[in-house]
C-alpha atoms as a PDB file:
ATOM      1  CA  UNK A   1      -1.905  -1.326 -26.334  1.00  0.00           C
ATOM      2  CA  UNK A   2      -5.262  -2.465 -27.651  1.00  0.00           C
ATOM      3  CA  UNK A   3      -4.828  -5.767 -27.131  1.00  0.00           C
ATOM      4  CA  UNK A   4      -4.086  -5.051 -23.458  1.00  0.00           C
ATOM      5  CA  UNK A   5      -6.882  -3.120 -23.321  1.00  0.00           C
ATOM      6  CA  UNK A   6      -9.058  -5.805 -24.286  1.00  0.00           C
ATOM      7  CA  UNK A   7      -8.014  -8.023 -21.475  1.00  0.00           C
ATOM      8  CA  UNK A   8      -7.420  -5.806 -18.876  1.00  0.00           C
ATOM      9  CA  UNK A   9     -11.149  -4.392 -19.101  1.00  0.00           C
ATOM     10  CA  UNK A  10     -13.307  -7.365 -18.962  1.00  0.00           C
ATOM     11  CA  UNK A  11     -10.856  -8.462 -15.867  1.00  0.00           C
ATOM     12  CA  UNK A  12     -12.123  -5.070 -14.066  1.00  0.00           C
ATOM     13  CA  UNK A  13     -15.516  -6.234 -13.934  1.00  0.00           C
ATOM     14  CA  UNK A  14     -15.152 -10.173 -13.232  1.00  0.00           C
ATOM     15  CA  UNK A  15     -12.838  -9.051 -10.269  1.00  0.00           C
ATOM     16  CA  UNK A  16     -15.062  -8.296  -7.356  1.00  0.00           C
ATOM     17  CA  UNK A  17     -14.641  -4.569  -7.414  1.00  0.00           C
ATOM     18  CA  UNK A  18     -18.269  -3.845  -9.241  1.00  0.00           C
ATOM     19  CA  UNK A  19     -20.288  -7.126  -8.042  1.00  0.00           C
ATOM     20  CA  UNK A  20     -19.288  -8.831  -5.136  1.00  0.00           C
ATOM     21  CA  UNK A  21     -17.622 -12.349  -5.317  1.00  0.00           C
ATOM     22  CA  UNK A  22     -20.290 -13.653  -2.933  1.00  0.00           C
ATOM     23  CA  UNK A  23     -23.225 -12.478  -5.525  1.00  0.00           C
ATOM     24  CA  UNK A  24     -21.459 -14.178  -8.258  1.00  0.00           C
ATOM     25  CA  UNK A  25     -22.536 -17.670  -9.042  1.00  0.00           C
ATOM     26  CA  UNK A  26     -21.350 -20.521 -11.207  1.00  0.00           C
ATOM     27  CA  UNK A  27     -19.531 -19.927 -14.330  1.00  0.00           C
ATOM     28  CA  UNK A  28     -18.759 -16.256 -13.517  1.00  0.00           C
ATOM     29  CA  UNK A  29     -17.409 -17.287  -9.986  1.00  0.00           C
ATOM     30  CA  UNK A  30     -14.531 -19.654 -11.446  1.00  0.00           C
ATOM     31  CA  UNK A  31     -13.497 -17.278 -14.418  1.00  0.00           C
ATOM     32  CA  UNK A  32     -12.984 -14.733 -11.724  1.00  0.00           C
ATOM     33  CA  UNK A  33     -10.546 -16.743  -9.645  1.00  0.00           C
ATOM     34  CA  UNK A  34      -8.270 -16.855 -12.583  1.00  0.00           C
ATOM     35  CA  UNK A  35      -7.781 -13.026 -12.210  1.00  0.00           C
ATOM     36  CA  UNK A  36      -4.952 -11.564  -9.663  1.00  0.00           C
ATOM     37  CA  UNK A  37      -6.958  -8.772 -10.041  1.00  0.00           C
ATOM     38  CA  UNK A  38      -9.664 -10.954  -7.771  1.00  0.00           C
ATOM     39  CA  UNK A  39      -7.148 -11.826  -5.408  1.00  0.00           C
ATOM     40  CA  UNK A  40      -6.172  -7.966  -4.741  1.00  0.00           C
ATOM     41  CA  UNK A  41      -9.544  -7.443  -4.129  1.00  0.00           C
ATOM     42  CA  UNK A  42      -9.834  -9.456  -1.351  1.00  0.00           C
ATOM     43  CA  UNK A  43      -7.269  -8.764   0.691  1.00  0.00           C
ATOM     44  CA  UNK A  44      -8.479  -4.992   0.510  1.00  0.00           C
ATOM     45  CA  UNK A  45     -11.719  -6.142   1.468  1.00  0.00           C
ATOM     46  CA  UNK A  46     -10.311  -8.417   4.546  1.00  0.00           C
ATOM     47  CA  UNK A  47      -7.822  -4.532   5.237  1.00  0.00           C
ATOM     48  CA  UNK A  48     -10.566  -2.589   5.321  1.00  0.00           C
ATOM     49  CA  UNK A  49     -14.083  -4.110   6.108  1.00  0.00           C
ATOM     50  CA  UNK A  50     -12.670  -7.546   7.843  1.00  0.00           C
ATOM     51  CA  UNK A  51     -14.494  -9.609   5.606  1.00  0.00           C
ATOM     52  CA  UNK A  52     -12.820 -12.201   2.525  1.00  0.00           C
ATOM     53  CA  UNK A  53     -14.219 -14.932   0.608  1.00  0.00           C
ATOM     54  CA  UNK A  54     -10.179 -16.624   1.138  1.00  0.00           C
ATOM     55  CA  UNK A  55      -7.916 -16.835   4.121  1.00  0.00           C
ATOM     56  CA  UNK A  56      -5.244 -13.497   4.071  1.00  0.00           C
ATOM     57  CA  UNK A  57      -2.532 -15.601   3.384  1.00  0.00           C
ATOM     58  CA  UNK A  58      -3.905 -17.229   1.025  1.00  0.00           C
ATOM     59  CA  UNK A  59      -4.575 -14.622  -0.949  1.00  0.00           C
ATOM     60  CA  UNK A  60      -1.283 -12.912  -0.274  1.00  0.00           C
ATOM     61  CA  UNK A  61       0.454 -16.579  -1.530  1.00  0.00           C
ATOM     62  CA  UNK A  62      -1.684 -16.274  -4.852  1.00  0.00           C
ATOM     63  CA  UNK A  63      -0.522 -12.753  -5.264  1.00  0.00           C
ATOM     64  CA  UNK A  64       2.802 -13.519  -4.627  1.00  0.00           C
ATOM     65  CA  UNK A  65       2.533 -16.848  -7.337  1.00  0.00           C
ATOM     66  CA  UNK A  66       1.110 -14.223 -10.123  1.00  0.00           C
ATOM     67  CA  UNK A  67       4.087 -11.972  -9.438  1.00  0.00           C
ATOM     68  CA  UNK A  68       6.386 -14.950  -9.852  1.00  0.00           C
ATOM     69  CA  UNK A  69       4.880 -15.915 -12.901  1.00  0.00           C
ATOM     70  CA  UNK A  70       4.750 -12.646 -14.679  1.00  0.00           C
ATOM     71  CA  UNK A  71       8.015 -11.388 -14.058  1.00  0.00           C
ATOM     72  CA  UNK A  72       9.325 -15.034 -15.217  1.00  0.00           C
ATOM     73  CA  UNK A  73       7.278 -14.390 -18.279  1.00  0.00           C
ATOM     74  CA  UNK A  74       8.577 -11.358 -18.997  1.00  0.00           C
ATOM     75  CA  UNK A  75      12.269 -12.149 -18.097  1.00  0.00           C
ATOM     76  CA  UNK A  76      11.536 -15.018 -21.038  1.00  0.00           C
ATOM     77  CA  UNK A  77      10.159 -12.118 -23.272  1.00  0.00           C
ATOM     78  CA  UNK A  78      12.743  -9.820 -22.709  1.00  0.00           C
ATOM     79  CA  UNK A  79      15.690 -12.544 -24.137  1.00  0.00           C
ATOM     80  CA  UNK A  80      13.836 -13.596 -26.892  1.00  0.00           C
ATOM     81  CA  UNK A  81      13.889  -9.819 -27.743  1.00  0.00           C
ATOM     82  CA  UNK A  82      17.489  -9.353 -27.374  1.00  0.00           C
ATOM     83  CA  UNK A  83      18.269 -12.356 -29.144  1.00  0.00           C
ATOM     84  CA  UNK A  84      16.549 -10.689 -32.010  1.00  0.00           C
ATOM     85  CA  UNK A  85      17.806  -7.489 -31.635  1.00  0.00           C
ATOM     86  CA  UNK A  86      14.996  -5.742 -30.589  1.00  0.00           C
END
């Protein structure tokens, strides 16, 4: 639990909810695009104040992508478990 603490807090504050993804420059700017938490973000932003730093379906494609990916991850997880038992 820890250890997802420790990655799920810095991702908070590189996401755009704090600073704005237009005020972030450089460096900070690309780590933040590795976050889905970024991509969320902006699509709330384009739903509510009609604004986005991406296209709505792009965004919504990304999102989509990181759910792919996770639940593949964890489908890989969960039968390694039950091939050991746990």
């Amino acid at each position: 639990m820890m250890l997802s603490s420790l990655i799920r807090f810095p991702m908070i504050f590189i996401s755009g909810i704090f600073i704005p993804l237009q005020g972030m420059q450089g460096f900070l700017k690309s780590i933040a695009f590795i976050s889905p938490l970024t991509y969320l973000v902006d699509l709330l932003n384009y739903g509510l104040r009609g604004d986005s730093l991406l296209h709505p379906s792009v965004t919504a494609g990304v999102l989509v992508g990181f759910s792919i990916l996770f639940i593949f991850c964890s489908h890989l997880a969960h039968k390694k478990n039950l091939l050991k038992g746990l």
